[in-house]
Protein backbone atom coordinates (compact mmCIF):
# COMPACT_ATOMS: atom_id res chain seq x y z
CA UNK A 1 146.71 67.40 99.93
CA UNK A 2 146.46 70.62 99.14
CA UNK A 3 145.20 72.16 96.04
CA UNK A 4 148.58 73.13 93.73
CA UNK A 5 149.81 73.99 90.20
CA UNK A 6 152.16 71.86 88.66
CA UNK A 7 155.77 71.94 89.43
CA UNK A 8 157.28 74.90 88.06
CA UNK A 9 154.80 77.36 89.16
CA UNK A 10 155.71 80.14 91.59
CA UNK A 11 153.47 79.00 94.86
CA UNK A 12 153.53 81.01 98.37
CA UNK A 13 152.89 78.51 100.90
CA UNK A 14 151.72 79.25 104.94
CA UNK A 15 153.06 76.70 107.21
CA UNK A 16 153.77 76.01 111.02
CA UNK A 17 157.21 75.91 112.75
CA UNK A 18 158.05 73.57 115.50
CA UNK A 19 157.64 76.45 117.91
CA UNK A 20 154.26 77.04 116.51
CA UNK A 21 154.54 80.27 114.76
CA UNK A 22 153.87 80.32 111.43
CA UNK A 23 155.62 81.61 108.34
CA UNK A 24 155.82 81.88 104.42
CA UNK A 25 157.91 79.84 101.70
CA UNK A 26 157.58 82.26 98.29
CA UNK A 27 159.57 80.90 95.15
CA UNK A 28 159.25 78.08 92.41
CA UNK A 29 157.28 74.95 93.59
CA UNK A 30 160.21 72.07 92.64
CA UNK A 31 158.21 68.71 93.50
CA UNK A 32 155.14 67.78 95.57
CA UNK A 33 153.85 64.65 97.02
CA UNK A 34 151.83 63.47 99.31
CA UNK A 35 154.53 63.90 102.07
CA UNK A 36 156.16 67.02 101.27
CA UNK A 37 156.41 70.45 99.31
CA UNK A 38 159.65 71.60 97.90
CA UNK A 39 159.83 75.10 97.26
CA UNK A 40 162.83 77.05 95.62
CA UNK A 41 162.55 80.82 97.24
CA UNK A 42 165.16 83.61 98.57
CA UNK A 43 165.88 81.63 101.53
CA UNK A 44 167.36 78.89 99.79
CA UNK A 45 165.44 75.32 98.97
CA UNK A 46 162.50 74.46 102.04
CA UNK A 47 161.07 70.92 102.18
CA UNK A 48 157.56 71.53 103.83
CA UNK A 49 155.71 68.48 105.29
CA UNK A 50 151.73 68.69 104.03
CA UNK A 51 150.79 67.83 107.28
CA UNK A 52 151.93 71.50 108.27
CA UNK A 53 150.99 73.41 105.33
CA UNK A 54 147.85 76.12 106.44
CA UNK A 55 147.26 77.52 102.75
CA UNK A 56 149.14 77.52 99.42
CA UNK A 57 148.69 78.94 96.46
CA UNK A 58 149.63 79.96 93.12
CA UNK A 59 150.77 83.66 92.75
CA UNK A 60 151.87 85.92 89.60
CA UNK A 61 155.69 85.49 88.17
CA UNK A 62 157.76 88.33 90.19
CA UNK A 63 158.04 91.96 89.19
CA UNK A 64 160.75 92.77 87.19
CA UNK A 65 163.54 95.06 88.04
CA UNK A 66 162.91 98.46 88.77
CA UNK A 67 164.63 101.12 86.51
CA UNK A 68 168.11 103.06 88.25
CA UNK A 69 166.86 106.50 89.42
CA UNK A 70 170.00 107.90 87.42
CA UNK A 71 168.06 106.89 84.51
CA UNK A 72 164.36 107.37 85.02
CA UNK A 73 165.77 111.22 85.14
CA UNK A 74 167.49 110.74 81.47
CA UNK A 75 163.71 110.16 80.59
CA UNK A 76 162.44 113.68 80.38
């Protein structure tokens, strides 16, 4: 299994497609088991299996929002 926070930490996770290629899951880790990774990203909900999970791992909460440019010139 790999090495995870608790649920409710924001995880990026590398896995492998059917086709072989690999790609990312970023968002809120929901559950994990020894089966499967759910992860809560922009892309909607994405069950993982373990089996094809390359590396995981616990990253920073996300950036807020920038400010408007109309108002970062109001600043001066």
């Amino acid at each position: 299994m790999v090495n995870l926070p608790a649920p409710g930490h924001r995880v990026v996770v590398r896995y492998l497609l059917p086709s072989g290629q690999t790609t990312d899951a970023l968002g809120m880790l929901l559950s994990a088991d020894a089966e499967t990774l759910v992860v809560d990203g922009k892309r909607g909900v994405e069950r993982i299996a373990v089996e094809d999970i390359i590396a995981a791992k616990e990253v920073p909460p996300a950036p807020g929002p920038r400010p408007n440019r109309r108002d970062v010139g109001d600043l001066r």
